[in-house]
N, C-alpha and C. Protein backbone atom coordinates (compact mmCIF):
# COMPACT_ATOMS: atom_id res chain seq x y z
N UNK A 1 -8.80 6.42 10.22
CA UNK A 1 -7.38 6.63 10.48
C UNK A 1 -6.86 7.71 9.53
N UNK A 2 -6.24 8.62 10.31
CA UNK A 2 -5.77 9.51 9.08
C UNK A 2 -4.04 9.08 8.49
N UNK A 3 -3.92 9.66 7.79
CA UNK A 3 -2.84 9.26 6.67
C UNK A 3 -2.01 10.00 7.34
N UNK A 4 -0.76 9.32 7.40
CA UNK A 4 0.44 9.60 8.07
C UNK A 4 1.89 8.95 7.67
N UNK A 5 2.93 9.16 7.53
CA UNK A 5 3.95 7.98 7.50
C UNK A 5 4.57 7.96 8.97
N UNK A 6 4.05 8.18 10.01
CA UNK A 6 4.54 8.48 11.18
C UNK A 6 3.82 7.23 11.89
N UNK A 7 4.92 6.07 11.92
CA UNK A 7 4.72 4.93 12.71
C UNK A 7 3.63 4.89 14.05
N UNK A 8 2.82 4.24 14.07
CA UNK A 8 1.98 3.84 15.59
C UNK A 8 2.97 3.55 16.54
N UNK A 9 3.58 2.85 16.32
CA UNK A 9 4.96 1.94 17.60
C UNK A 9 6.33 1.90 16.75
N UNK A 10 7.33 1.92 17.82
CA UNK A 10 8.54 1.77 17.10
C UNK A 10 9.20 0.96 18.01
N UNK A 11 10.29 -0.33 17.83
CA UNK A 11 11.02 -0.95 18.75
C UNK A 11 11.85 -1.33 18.16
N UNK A 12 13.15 -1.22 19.10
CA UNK A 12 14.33 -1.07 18.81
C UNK A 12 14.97 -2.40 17.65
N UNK A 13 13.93 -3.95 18.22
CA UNK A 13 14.31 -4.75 17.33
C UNK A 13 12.63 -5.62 17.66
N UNK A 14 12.83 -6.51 16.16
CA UNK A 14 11.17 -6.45 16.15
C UNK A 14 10.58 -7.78 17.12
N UNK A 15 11.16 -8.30 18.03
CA UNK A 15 11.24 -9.49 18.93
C UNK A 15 10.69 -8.45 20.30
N UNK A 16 10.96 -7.05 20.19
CA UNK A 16 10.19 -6.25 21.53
C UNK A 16 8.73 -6.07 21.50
N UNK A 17 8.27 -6.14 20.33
CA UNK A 17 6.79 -5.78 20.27
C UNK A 17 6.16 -7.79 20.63
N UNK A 18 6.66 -7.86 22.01
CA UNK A 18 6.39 -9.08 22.55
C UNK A 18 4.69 -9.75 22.03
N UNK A 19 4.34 -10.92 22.40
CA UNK A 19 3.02 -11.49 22.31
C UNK A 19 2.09 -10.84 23.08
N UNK A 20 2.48 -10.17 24.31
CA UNK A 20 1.91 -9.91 25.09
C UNK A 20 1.47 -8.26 25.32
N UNK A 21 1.99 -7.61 24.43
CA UNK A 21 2.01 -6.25 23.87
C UNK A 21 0.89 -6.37 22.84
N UNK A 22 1.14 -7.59 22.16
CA UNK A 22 0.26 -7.01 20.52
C UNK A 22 -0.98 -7.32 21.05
N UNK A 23 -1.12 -8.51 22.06
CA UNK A 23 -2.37 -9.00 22.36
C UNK A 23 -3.27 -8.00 23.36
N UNK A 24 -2.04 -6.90 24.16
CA UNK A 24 -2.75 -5.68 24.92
C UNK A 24 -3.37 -4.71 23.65
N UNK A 25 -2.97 -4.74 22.99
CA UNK A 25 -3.48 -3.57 21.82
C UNK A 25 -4.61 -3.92 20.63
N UNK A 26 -4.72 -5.24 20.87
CA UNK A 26 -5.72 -6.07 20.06
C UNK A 26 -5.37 -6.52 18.97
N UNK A 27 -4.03 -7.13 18.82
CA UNK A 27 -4.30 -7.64 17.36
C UNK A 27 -3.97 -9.07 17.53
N UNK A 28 -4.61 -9.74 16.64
CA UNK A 28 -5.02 -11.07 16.30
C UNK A 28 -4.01 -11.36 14.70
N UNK A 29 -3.46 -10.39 14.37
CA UNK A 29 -2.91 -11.19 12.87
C UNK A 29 -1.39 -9.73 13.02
N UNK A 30 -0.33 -10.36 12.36
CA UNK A 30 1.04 -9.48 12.15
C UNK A 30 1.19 -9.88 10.73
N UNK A 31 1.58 -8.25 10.27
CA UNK A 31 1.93 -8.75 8.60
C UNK A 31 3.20 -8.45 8.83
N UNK A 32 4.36 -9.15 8.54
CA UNK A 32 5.35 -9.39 8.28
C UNK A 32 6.32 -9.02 6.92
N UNK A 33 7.47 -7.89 6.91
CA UNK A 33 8.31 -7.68 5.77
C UNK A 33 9.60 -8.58 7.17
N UNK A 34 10.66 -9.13 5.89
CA UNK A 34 11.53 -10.04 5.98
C UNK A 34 12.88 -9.32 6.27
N UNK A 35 13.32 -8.80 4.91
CA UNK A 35 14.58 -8.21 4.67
C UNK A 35 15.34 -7.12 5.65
N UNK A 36 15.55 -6.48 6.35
CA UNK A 36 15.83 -5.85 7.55
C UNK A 36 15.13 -5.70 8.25
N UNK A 37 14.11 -6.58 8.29
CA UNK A 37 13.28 -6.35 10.05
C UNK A 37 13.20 -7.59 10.45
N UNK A 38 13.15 -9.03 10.31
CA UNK A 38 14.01 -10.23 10.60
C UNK A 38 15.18 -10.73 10.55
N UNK A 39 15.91 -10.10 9.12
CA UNK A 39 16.71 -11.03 9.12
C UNK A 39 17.64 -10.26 8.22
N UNK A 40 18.97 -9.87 8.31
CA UNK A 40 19.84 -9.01 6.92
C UNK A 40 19.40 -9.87 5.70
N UNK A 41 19.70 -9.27 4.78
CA UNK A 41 19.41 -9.62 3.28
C UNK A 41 20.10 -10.94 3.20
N UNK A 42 21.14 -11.17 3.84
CA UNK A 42 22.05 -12.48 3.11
C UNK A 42 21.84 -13.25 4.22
N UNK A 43 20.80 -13.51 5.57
CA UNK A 43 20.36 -14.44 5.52
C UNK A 43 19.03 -15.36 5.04
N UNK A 44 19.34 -16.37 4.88
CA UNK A 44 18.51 -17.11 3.62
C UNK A 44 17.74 -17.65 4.38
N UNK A 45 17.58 -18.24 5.84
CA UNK A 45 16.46 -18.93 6.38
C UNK A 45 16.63 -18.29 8.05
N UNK A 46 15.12 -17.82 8.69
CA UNK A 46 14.92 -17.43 9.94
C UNK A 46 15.93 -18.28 10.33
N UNK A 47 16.31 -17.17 11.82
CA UNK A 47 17.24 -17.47 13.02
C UNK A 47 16.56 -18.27 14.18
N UNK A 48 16.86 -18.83 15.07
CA UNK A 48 15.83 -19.31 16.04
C UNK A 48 15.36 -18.28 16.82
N UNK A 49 15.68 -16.83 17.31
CA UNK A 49 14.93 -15.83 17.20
C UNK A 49 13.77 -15.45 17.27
N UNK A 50 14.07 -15.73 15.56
CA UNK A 50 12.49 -15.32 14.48
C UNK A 50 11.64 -16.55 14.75
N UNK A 51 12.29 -17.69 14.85
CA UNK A 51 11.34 -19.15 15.33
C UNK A 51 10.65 -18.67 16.43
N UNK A 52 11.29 -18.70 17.26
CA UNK A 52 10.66 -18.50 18.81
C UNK A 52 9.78 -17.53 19.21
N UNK A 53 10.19 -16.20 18.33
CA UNK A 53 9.18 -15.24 18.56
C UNK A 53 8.05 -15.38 17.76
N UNK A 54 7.90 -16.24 16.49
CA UNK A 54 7.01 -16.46 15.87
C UNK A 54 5.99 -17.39 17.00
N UNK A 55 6.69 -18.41 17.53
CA UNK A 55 5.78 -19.36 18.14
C UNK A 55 5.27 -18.63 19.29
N UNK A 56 5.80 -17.28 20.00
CA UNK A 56 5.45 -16.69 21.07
C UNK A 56 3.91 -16.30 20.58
N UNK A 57 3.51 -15.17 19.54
CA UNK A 57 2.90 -15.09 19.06
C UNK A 57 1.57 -16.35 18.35
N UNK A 58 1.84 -17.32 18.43
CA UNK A 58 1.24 -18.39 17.69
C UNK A 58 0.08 -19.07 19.15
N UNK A 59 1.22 -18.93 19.93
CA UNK A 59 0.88 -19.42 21.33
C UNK A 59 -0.02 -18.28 21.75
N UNK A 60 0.09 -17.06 22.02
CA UNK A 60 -1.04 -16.20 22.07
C UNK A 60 -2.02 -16.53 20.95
N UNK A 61 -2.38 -16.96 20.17
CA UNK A 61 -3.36 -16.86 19.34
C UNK A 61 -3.31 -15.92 17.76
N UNK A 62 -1.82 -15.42 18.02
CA UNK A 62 -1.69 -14.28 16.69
C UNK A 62 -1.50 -14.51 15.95
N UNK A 63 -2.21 -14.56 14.71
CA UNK A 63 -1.32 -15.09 13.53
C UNK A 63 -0.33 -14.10 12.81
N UNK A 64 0.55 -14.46 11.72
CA UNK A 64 1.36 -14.12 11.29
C UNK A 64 1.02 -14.44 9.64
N UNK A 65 1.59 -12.83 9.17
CA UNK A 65 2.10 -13.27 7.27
C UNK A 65 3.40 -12.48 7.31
N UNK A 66 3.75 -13.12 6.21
CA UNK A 66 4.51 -12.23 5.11
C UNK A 66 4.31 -11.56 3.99
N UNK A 67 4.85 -10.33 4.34
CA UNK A 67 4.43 -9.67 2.44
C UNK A 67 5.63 -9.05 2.64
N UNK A 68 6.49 -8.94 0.96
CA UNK A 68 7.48 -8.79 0.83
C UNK A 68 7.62 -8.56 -0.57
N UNK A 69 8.20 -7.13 -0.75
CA UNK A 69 8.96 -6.75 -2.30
C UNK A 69 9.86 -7.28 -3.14
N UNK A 70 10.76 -8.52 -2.06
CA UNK A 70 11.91 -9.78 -2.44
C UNK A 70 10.58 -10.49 -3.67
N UNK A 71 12.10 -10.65 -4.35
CA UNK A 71 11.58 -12.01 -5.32
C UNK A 71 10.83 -13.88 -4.26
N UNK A 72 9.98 -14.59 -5.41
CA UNK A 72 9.82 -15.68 -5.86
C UNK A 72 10.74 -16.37 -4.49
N UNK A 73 11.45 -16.97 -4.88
CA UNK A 73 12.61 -17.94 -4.67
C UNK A 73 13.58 -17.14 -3.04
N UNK A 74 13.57 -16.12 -3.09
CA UNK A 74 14.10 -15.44 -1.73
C UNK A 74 12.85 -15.79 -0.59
N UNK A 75 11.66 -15.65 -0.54
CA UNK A 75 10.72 -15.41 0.38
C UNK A 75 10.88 -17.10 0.70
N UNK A 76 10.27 -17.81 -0.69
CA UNK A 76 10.14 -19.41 -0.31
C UNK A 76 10.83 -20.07 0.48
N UNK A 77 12.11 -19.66 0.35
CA UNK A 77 13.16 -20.10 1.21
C UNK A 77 13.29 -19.78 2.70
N UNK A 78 13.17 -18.75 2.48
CA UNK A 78 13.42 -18.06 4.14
C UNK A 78 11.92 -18.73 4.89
N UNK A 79 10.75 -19.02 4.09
CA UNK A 79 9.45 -19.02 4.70
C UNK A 79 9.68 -20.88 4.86
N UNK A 80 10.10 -21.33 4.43
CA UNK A 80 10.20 -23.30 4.47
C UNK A 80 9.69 -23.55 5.38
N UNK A 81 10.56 -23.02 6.40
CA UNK A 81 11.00 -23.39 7.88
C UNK A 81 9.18 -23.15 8.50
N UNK A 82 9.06 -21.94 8.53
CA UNK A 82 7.87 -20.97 9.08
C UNK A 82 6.76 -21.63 8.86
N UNK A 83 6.36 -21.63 7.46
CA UNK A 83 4.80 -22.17 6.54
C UNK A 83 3.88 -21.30 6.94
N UNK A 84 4.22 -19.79 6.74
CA UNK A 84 3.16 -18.77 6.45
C UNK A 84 2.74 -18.43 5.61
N UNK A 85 1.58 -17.65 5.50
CA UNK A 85 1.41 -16.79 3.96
C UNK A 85 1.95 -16.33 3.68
N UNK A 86 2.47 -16.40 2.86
CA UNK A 86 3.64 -15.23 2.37
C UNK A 86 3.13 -15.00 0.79
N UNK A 87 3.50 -13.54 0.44
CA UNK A 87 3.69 -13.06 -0.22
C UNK A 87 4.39 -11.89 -0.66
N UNK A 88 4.98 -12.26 -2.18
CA UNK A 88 6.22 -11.88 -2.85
C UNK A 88 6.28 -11.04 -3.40
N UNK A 89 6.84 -9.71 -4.05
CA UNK A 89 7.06 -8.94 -5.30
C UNK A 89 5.52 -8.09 -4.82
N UNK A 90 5.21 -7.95 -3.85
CA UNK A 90 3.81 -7.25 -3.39
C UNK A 90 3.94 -5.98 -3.54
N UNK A 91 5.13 -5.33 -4.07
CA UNK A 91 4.57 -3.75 -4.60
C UNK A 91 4.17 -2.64 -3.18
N UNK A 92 4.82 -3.07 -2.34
CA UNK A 92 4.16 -2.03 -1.20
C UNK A 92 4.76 -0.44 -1.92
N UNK A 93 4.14 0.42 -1.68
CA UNK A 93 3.37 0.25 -0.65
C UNK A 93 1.95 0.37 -0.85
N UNK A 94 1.87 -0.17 -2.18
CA UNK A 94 0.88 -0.93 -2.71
C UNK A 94 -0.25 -1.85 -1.33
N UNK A 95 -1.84 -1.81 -1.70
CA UNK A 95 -2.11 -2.52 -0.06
C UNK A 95 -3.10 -3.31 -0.84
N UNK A 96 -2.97 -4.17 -2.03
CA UNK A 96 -3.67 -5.32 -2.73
C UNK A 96 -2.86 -6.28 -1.73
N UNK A 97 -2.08 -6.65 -1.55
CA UNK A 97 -0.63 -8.06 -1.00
C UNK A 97 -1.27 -7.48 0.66
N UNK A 98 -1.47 -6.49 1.32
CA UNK A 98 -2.35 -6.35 2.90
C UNK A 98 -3.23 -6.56 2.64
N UNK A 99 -3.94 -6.57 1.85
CA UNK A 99 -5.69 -7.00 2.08
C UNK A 99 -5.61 -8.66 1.50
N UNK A 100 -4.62 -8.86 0.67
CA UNK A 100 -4.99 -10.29 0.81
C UNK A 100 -4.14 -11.04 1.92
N UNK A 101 -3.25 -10.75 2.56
CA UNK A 101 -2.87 -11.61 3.91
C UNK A 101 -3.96 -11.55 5.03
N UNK A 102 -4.75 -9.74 5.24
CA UNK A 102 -5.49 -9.60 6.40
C UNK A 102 -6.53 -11.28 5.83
N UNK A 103 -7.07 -10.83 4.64
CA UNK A 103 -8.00 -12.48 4.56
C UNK A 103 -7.70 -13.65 4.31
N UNK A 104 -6.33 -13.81 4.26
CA UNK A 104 -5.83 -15.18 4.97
C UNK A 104 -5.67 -15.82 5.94
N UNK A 105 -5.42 -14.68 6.50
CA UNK A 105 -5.33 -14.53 8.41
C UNK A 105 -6.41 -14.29 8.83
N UNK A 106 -7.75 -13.89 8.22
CA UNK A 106 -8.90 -13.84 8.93
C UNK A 106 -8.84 -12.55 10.01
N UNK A 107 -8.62 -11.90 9.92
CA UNK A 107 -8.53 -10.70 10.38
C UNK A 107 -8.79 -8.91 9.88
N UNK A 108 -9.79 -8.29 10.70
CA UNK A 108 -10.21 -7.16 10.31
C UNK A 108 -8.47 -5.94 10.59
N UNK A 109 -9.06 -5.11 9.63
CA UNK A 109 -7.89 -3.91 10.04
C UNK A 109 -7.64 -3.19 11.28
N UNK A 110 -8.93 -3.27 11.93
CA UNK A 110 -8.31 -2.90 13.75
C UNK A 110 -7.51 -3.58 14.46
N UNK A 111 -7.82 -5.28 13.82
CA UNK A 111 -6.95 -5.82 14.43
C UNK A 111 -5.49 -6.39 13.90
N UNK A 112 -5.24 -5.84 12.73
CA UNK A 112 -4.24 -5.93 12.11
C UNK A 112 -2.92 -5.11 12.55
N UNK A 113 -1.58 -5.54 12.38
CA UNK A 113 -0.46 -4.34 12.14
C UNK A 113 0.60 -4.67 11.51
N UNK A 114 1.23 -4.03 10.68
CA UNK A 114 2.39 -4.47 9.85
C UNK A 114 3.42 -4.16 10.12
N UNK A 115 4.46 -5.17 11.06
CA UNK A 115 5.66 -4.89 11.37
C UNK A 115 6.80 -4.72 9.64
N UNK A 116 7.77 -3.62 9.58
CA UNK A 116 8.50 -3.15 8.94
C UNK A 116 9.90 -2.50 9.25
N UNK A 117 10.88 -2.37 8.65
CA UNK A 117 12.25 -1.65 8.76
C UNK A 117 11.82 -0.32 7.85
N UNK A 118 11.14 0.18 6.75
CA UNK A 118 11.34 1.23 5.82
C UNK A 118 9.48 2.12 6.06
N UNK A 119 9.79 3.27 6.20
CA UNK A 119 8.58 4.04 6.03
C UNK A 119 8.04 4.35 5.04
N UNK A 120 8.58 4.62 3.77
CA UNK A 120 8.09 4.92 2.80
C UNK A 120 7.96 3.64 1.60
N UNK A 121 7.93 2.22 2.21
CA UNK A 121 6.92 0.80 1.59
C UNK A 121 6.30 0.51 3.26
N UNK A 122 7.32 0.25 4.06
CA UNK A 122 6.10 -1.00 4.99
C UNK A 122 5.47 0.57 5.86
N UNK A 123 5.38 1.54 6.03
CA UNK A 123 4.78 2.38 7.01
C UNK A 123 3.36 2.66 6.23
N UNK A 124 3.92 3.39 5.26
CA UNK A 124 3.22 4.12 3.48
C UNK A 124 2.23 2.50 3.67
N UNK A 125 2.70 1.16 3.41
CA UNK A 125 1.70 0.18 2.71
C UNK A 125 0.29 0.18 3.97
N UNK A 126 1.42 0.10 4.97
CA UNK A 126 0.07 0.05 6.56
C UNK A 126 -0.85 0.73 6.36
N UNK A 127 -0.56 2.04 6.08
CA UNK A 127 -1.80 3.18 6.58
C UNK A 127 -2.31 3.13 5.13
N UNK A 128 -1.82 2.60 4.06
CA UNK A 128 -2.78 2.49 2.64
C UNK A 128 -4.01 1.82 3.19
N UNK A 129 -3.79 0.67 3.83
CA UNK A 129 -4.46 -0.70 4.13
C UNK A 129 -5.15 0.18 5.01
N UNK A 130 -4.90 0.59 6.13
CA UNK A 130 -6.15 1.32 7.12
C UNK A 130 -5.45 0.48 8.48
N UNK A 131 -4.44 0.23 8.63
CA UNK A 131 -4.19 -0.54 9.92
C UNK A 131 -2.74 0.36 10.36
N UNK A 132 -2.28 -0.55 11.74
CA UNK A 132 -1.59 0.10 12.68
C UNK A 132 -0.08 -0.48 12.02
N UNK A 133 0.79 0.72 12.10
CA UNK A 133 2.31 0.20 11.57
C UNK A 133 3.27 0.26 13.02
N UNK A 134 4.36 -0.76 12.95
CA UNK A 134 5.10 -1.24 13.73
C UNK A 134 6.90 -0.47 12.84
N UNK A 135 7.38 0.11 13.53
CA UNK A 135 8.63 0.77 12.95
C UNK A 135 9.84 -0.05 13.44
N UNK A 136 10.73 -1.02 12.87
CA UNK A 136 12.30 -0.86 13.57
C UNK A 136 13.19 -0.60 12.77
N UNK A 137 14.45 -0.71 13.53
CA UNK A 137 15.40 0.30 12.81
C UNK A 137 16.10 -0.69 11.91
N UNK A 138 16.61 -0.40 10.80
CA UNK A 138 17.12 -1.76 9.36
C UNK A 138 17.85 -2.21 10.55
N UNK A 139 18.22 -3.87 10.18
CA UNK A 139 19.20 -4.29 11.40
C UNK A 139 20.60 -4.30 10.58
N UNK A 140 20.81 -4.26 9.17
CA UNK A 140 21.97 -3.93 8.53
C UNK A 140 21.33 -2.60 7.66
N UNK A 141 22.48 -1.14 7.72
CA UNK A 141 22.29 -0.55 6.77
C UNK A 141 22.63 -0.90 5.45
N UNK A 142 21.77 -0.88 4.29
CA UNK A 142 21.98 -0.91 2.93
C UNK A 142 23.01 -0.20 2.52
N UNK A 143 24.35 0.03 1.35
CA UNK A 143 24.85 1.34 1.74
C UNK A 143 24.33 1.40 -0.15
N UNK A 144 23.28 1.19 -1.16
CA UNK A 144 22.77 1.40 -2.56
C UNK A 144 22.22 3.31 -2.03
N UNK A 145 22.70 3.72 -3.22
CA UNK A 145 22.50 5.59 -2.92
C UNK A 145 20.67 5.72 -2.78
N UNK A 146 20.14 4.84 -3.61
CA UNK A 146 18.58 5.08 -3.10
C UNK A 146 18.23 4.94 -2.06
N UNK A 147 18.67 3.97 -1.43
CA UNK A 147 18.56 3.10 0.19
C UNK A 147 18.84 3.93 0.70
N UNK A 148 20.23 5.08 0.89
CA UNK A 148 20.82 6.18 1.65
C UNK A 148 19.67 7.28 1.62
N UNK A 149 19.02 7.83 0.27
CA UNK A 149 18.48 8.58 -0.03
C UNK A 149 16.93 8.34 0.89
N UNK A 150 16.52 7.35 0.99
CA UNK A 150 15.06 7.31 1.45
C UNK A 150 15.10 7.53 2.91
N UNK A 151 16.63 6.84 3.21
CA UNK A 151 16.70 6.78 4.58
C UNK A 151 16.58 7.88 5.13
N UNK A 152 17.71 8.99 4.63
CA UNK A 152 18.10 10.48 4.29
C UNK A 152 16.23 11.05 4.86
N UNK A 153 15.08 10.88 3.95
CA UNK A 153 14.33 11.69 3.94
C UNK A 153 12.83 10.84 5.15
N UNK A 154 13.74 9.59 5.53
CA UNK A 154 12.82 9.13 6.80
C UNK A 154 13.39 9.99 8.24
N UNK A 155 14.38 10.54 7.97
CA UNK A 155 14.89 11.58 9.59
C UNK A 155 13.46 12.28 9.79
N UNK A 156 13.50 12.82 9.40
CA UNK A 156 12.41 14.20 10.34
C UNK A 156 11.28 13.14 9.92
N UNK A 157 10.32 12.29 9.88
CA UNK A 157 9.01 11.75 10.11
C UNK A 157 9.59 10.79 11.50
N UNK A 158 11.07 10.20 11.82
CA UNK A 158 11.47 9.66 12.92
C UNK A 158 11.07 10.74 13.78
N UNK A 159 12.04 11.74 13.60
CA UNK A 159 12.23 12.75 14.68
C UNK A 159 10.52 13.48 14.91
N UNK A 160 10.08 13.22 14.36
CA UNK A 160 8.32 13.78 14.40
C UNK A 160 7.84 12.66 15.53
N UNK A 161 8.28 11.71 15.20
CA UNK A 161 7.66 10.40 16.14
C UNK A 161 7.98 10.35 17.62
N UNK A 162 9.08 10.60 17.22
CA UNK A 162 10.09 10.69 18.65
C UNK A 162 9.08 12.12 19.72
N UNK A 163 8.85 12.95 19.30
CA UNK A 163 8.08 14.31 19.64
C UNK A 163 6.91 14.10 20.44
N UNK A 164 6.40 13.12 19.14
CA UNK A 164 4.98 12.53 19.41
C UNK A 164 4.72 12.26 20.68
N UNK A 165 5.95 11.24 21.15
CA UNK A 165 6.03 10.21 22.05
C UNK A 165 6.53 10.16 23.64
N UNK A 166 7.23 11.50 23.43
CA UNK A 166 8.10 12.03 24.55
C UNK A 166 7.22 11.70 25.70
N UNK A 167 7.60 11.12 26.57
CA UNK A 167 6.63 11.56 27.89
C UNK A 167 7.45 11.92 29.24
């Protein structure tokens, strides 16, 4: 795989990349970030949503983690409900916290993909790891000037994607 921050798939919200999509493309395991690609920051426990689409997936055979840059005590909570792997403070886009969910989940990197809201941790951590990245758009914007700033310099690798994809 060559190195890219230019997403494999992008969907509008992360409940489109259906069971039946991931299972056409081969994957058997989803690594999971929390904070704007399930759920805004200030909610504290999955929506029924995130339940349902989790079990959509479960019911195909896919498993699911979490890896997440949130603290300790934020992930535990939101994960109660769920009872996935999860892991916390993982440093993406760091890919020690992806290689240990892919072997929790029992799953090789072809058949892996890491759904995310940010390109430069969850896109950057995917293609560290050697697997396929899943892009959606934050479902609340952050308005912290770094948050603006990264966002700022994810335009043109979007608009590259968008190019990519045209048909």
């Amino acid at each position: 795989m060559k190195f890219t921050f230019v997403p494999e798939y992008r969907f509008e919200t992360f409940d489109l990349a259906s069971a039946d999509f991931l299972a056409e493309i081969g994957v058997k395991g989803i690594i999971l970030d929390v904070d704007n690609t399930l759920e805004p920051y200030e909610n504290a426990t999955p929506g029924k949503h995130v339940v349902n689409w989790l079990q959509s997936l479960k019911e195909r055979g896919i498993k699911a983690a979490i890896v997440s840059n949130n603290d300790k005590e934020r992930i535990e909570l939101f994960n109660k409900e769920l009872g996935l792997v999860a892991y916390y403070k993982a440093k993406k886009p760091f890919k020690k916290n992806i290689y240990r969910a892919m072997a929790d989940m029992q799953t090789a990197p072809g058949e892996t993909v890491l759904m995310g809201d940010q390109v430069f941790t969850d896109v950057w951590a995917a293609h560290n790891a050697k697997i396929r990245a899943i892009l959606v758009p934050p479902i609340k914007d952050k308005t912290d000037i770094f948050t603006k700033f990264k966002r700022m310099l994810e335009r043109p690798i979007l608009r590259k994607y968008e190019r990519m994809n045209k048909k």
